[in-house]
Protein backbone atom coordinates (compact mmCIF):
# COMPACT_ATOMS: atom_id res chain seq x y z
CA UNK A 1 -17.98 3.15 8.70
CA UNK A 2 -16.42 0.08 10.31
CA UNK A 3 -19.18 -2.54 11.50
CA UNK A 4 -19.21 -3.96 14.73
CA UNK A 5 -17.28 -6.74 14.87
CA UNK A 6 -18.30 -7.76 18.34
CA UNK A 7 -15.84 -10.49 20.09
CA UNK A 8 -14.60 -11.10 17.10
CA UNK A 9 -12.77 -7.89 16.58
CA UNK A 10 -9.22 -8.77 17.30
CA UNK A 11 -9.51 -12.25 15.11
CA UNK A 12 -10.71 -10.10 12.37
CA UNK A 13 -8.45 -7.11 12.59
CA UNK A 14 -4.90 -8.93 12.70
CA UNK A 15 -6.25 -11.26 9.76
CA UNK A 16 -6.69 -7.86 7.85
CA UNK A 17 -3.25 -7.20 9.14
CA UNK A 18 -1.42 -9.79 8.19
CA UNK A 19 -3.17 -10.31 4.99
CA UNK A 20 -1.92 -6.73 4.00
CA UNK A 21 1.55 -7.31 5.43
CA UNK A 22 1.84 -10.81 3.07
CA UNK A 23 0.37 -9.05 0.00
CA UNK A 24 3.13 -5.72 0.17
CA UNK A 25 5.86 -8.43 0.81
CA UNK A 26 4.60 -10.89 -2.19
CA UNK A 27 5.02 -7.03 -4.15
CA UNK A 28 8.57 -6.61 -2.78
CA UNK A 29 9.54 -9.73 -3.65
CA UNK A 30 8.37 -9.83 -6.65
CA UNK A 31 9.70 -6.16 -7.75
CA UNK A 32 13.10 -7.27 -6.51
CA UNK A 33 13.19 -10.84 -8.62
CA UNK A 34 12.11 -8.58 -11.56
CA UNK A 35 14.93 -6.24 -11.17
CA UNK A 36 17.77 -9.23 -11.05
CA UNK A 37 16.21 -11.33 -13.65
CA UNK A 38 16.69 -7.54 -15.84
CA UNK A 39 20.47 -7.45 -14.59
CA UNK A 40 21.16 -11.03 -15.58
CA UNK A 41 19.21 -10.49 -18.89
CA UNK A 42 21.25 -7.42 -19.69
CA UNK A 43 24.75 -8.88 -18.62
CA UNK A 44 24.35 -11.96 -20.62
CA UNK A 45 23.28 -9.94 -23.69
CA UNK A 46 26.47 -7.45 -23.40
CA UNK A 47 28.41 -10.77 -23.10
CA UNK A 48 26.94 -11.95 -26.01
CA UNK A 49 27.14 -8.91 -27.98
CA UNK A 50 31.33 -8.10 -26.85
């Protein structure tokens, strides 16, 4: 199923590669700012509502 990439294979491949590897960090990251902006969210509102 994979076409033949001739000389080109290795340029090809580790784009791939690191293309996948920047797109699951860009996920992690963002997954990880979501769950602190939450925390802050939710301590300033039990602040605000003690």
């Amino acid at each position: 199923m994979m076409p033949d990439l001739g000389k080109y294979a290795g340029s090809v491949l580790s784009a791939y590669g690191a293309s996948i590897v920047f797109l699951i960090a860009i996920v992690v990251l963002s997954v990880v700012q979501s769950r602190r902006a939450k925390a802050a969210l939710k301590d300033v509102e039990d602040r605000r509502n003690d």
